[in-house]
C-alpha atoms as a PDB file:
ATOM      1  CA  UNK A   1     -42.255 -71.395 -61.496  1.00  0.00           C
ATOM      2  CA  UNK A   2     -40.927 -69.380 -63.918  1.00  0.00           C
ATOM      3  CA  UNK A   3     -42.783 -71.428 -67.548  1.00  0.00           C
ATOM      4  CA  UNK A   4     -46.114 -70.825 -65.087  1.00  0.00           C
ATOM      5  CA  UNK A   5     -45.771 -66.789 -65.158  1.00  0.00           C
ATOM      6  CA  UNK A   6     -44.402 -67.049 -68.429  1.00  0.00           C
ATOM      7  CA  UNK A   7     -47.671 -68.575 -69.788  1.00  0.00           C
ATOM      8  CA  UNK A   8     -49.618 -66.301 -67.608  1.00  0.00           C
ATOM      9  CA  UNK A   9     -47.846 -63.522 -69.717  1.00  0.00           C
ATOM     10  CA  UNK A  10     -48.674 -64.450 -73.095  1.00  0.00           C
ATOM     11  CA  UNK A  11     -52.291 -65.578 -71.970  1.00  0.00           C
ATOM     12  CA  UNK A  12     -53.081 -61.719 -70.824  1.00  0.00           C
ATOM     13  CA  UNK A  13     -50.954 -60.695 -73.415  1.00  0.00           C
ATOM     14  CA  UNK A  14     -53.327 -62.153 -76.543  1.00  0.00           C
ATOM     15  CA  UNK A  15     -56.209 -60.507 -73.665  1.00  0.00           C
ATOM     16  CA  UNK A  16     -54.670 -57.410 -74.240  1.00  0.00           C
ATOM     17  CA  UNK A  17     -53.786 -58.150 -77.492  1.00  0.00           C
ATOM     18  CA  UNK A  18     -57.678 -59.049 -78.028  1.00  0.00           C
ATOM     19  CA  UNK A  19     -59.155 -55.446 -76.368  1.00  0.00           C
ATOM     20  CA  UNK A  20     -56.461 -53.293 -78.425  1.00  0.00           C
ATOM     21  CA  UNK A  21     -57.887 -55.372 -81.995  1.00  0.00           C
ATOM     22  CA  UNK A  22     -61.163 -54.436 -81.058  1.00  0.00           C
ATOM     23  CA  UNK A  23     -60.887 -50.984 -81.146  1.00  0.00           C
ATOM     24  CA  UNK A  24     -57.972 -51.028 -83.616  1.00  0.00           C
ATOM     25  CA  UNK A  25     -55.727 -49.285 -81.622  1.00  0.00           C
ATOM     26  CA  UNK A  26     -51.908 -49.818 -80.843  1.00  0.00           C
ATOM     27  CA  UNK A  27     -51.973 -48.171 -77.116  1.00  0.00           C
ATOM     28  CA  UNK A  28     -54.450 -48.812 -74.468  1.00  0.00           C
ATOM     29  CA  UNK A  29     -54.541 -44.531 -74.509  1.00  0.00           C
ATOM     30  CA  UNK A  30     -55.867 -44.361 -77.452  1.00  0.00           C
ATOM     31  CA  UNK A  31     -59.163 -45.704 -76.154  1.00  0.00           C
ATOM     32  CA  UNK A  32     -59.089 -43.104 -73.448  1.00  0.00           C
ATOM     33  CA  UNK A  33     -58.761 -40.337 -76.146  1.00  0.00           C
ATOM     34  CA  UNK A  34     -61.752 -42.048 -78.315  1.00  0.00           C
ATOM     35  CA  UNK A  35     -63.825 -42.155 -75.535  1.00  0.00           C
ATOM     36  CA  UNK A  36     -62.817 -38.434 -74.652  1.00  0.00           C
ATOM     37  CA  UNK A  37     -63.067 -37.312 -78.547  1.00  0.00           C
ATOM     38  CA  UNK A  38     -66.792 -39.628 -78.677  1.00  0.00           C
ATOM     39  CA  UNK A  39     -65.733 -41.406 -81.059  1.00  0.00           C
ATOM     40  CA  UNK A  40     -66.276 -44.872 -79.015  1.00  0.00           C
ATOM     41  CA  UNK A  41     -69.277 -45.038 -76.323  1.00  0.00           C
ATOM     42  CA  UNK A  42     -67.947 -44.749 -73.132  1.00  0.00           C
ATOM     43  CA  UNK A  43     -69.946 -48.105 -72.550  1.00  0.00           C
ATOM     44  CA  UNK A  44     -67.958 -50.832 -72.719  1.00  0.00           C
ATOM     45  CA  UNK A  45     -65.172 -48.947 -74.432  1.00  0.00           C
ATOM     46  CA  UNK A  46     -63.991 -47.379 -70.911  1.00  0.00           C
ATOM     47  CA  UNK A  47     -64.332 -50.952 -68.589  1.00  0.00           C
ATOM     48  CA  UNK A  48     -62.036 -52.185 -72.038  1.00  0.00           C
ATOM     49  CA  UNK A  49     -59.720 -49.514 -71.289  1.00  0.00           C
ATOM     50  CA  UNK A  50     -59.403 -50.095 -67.696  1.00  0.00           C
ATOM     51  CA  UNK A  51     -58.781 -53.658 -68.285  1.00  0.00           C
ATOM     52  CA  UNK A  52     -55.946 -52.997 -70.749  1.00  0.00           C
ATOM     53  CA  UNK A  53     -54.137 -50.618 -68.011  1.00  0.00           C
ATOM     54  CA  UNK A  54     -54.547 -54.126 -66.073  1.00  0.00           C
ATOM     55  CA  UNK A  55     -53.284 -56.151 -68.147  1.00  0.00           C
ATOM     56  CA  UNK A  56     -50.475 -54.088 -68.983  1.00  0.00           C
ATOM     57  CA  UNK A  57     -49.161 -53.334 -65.286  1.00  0.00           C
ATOM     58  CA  UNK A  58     -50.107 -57.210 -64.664  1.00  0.00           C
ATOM     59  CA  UNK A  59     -47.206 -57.900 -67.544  1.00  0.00           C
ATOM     60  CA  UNK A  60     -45.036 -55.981 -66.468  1.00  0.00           C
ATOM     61  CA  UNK A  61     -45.408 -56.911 -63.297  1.00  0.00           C
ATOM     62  CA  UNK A  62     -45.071 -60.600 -63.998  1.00  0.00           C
ATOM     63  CA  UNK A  63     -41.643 -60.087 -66.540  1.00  0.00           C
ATOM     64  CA  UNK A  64     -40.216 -58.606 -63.489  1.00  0.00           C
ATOM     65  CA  UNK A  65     -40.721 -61.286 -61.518  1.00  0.00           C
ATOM     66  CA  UNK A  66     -39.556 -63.389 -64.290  1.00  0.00           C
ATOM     67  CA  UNK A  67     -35.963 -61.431 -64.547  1.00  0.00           C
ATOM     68  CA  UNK A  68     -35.588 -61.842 -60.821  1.00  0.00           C
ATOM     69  CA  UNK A  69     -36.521 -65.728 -60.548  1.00  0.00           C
ATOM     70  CA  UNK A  70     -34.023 -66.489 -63.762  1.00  0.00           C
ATOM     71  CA  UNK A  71     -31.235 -64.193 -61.897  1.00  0.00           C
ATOM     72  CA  UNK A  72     -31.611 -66.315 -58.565  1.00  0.00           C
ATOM     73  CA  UNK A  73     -30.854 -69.274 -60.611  1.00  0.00           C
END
């Protein structure tokens, strides 16, 4: 269970990874403020944005679960 999560990880990880390139940004805030600052068009730099905040809670999320399945074992 746990290699499954793991490779769901890295596989939103190069997604987020992907998004973040795009806009050459290091933080998925930094779109926000572009968008805010109109320096990117708020279409489909702010549906990007939301799903980096995805992806990021989704990670974190899943590395949780990852600590707690490895610590039952």
């Amino acid at each position: 269970m746990p290699i499954i999560i793991m490779k769901e990880i890295i596989d939103q990880k190069s997604e987020l990874e992907r998004i973040l390139s795009k806009y050459k940004v290091k933080e998925t805030e930094e779109i926000e403020k572009g968008i805010e600052k109109r320096e990117l068009p708020e279409h489909p730099s702010y549906e990007d944005f939301l799903s980096a905040l995805a992806l990021r809670s989704n990670i974190e999320e899943m590395k949780k679960l990852v600590r707690e399945l490895i610590g039952e074992i």
